[in-house]
C-alpha atoms as a PDB file:
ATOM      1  CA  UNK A   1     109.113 118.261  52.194  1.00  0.00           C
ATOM      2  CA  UNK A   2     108.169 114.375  52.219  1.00  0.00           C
ATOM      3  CA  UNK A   3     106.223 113.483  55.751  1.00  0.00           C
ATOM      4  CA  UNK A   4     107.843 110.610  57.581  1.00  0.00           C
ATOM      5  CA  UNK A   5     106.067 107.342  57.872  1.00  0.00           C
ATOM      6  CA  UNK A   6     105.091 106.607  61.655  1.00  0.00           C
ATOM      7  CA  UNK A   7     107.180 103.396  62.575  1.00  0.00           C
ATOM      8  CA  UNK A   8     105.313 100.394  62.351  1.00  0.00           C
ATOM      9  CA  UNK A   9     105.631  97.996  65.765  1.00  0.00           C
ATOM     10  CA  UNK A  10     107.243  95.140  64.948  1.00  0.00           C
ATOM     11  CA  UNK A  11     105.291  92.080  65.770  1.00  0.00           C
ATOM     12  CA  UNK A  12     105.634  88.685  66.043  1.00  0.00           C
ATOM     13  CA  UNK A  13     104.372  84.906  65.085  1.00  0.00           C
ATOM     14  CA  UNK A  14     103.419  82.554  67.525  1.00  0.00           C
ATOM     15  CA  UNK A  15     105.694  79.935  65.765  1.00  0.00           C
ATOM     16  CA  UNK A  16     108.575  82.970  66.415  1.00  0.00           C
ATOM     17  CA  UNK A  17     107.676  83.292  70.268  1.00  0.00           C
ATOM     18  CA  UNK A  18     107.730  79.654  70.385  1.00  0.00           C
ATOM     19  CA  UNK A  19     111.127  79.211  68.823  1.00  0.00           C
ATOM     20  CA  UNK A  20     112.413  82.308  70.808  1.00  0.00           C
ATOM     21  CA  UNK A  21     111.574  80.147  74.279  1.00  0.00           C
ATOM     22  CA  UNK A  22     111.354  77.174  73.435  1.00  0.00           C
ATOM     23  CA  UNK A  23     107.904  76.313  74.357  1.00  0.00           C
ATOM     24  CA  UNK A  24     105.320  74.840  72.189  1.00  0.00           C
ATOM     25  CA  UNK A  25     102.585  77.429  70.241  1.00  0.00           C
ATOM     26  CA  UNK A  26      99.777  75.126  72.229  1.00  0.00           C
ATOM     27  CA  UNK A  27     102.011  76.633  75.150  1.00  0.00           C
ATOM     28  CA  UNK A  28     101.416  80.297  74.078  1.00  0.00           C
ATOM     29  CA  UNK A  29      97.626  79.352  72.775  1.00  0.00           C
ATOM     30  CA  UNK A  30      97.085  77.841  76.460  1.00  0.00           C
ATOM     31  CA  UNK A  31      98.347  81.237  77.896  1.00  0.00           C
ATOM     32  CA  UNK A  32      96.487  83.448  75.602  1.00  0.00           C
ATOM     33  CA  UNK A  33      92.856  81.819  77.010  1.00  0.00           C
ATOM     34  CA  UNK A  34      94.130  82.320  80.498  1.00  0.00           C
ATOM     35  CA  UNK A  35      94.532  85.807  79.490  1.00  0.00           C
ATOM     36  CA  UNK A  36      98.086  86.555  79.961  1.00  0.00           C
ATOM     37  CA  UNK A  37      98.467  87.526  76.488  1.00  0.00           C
ATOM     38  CA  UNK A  38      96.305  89.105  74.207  1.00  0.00           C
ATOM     39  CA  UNK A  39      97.132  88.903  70.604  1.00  0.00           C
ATOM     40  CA  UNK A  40      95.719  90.673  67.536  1.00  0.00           C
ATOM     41  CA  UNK A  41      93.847  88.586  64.800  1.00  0.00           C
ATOM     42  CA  UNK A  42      93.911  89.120  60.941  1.00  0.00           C
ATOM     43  CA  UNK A  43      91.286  85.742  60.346  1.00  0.00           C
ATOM     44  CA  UNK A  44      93.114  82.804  62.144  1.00  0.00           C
ATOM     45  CA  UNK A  45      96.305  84.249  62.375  1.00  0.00           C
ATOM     46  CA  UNK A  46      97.427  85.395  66.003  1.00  0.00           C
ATOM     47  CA  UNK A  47      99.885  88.359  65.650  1.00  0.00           C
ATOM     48  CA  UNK A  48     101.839  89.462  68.665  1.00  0.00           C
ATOM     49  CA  UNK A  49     103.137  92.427  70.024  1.00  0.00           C
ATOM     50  CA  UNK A  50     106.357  93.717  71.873  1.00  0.00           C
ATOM     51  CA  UNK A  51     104.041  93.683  75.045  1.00  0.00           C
ATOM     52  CA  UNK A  52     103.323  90.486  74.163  1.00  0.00           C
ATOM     53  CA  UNK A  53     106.877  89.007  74.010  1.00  0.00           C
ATOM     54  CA  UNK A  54     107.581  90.636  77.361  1.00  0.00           C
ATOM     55  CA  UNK A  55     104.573  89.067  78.677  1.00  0.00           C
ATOM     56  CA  UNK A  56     105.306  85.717  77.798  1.00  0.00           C
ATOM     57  CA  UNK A  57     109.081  86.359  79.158  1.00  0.00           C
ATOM     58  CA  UNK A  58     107.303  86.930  82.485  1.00  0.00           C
ATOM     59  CA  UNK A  59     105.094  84.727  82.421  1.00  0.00           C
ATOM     60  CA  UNK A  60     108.151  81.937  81.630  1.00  0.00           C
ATOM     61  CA  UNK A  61     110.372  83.165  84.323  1.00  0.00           C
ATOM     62  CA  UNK A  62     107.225  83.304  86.956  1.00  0.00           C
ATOM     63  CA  UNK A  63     106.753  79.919  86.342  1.00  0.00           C
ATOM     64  CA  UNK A  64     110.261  78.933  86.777  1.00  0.00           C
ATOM     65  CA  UNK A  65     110.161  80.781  89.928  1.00  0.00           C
ATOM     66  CA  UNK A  66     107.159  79.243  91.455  1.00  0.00           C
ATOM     67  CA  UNK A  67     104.360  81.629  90.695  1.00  0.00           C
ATOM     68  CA  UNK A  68     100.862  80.433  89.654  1.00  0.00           C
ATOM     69  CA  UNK A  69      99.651  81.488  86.303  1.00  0.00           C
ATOM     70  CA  UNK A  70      96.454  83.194  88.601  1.00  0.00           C
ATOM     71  CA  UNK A  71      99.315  84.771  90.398  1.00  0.00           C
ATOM     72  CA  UNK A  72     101.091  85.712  87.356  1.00  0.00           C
ATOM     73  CA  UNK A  73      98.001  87.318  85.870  1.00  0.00           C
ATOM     74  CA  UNK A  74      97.408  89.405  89.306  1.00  0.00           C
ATOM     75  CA  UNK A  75     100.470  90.984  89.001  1.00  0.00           C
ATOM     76  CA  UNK A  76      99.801  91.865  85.065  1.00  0.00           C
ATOM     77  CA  UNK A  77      96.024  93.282  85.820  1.00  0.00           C
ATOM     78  CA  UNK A  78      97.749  95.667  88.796  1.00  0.00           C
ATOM     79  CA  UNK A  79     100.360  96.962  86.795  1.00  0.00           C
ATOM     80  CA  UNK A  80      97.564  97.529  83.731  1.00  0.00           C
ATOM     81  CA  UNK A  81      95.797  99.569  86.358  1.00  0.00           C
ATOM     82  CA  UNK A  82      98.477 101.354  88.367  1.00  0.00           C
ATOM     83  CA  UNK A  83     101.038 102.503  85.627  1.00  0.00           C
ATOM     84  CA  UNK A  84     103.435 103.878  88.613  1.00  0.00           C
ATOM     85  CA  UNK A  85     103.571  99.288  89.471  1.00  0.00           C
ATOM     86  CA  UNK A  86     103.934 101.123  93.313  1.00  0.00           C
ATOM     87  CA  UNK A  87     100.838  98.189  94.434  1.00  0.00           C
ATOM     88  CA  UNK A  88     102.272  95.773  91.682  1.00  0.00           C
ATOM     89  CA  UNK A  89     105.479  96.472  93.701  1.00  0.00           C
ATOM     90  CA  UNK A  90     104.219  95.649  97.300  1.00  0.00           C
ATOM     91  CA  UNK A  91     102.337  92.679  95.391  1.00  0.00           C
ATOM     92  CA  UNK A  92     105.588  91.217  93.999  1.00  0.00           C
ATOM     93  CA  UNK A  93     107.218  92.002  97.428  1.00  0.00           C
ATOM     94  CA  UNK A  94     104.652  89.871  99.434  1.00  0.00           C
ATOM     95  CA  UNK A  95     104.291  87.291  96.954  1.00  0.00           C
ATOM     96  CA  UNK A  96     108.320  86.557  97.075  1.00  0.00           C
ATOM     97  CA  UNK A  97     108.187  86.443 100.880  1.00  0.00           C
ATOM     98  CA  UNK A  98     105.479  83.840 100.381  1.00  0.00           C
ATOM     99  CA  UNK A  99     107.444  81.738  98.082  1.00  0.00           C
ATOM    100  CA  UNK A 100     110.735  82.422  99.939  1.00  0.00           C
ATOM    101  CA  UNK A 101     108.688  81.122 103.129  1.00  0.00           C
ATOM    102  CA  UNK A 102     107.557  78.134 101.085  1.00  0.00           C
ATOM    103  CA  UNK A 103     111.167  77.482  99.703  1.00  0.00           C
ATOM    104  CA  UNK A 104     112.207  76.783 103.175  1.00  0.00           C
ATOM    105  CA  UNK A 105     110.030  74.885 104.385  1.00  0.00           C
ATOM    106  CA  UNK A 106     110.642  72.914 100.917  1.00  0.00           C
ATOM    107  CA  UNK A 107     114.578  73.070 101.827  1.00  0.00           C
ATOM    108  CA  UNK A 108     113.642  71.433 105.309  1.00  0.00           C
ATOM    109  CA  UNK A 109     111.556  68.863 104.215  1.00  0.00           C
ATOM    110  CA  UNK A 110     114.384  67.804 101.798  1.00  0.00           C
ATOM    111  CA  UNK A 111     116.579  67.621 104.067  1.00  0.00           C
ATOM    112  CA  UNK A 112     115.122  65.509 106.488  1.00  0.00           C
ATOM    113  CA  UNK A 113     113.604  63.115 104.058  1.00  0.00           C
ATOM    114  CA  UNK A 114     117.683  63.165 102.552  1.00  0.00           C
ATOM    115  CA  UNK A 115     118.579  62.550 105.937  1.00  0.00           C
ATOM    116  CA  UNK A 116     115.857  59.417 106.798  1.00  0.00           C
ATOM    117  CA  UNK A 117     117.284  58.457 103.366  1.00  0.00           C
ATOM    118  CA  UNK A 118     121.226  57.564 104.430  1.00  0.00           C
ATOM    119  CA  UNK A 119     119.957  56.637 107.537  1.00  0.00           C
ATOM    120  CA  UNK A 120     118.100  53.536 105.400  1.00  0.00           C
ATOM    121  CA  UNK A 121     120.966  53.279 102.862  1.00  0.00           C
ATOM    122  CA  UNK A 122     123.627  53.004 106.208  1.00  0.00           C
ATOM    123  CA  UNK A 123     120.809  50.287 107.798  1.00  0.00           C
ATOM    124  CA  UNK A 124     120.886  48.172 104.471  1.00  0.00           C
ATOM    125  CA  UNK A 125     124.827  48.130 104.293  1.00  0.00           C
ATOM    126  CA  UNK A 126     125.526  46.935 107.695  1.00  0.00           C
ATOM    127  CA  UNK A 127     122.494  44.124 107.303  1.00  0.00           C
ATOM    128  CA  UNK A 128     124.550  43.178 104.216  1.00  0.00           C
ATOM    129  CA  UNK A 129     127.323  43.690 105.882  1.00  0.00           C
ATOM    130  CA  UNK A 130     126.230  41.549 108.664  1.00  0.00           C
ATOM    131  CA  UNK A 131     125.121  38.945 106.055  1.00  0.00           C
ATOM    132  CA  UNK A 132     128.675  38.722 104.165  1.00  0.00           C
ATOM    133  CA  UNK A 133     130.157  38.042 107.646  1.00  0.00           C
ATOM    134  CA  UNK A 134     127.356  35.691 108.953  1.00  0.00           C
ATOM    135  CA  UNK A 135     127.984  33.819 105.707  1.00  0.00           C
ATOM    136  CA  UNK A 136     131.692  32.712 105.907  1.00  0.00           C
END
């Protein structure tokens, strides 16, 4: 009767993460001291975990979304604390209305700085305009 081996986690390099998403390792290092991930160490080499990977996934697609790294980190220390991520839930829920909220206002801004923009453009042509005519 041979015992079976209990199934070693497969980890990962920083190089590997850094490949994987195409960020730099100074990237990873630089969220590792803002502890959003939180590799082991055999000497100087960092080795990362599944939970890892996943974290720096998040932490990626946060970023693309908007969120603050300090935000980021909230919602990681919640769901460490609350397994059932019910408050990490409500978090994430207020925290999109926030950034939904600031998207608009974004959105509105663009559009009247877009707008003040033709406006200028359509003020230039008919001075040139003006100026081609003037001229013959």
């Amino acid at each position: 009767m041979s015992r079976s081996q209990p199934c070693k986690e497969i980890t990962y390099s920083i190089s590997e993460l850094a490949h994987e998403f195409d960020v730099t390792p100074r990237t990873i290092r630089y969220y590792e001291d803002e502890g959003l991930l939180t590799p082991l160490r055999e000497g100087q080499t960092r080795i990362y975990s599944h939970r890892d990977k996943i974290r720096l996934k998040l932490t990626l697609r946060g970023k693309r979304l908007g969120f603050s790294l300090a935000e980021i980190r909230e919602l990681f220390d919640m769901y460490d604390t609350d397994k059932s991520s019910k408050t990490q839930l409500h978090s994430m829920i207020q925290l999109i209305e926030a950034k939904r909220g600031m998207l608009r206002q974004q959105l509105e801004d663009i559009q009247m700085v877009m707008a003040e923009l033709e406006a200028a453009e359509q003020r230039c042509v008919n001075s040139l305009n003006s100026l081609k005519t003037g001229a013959d």
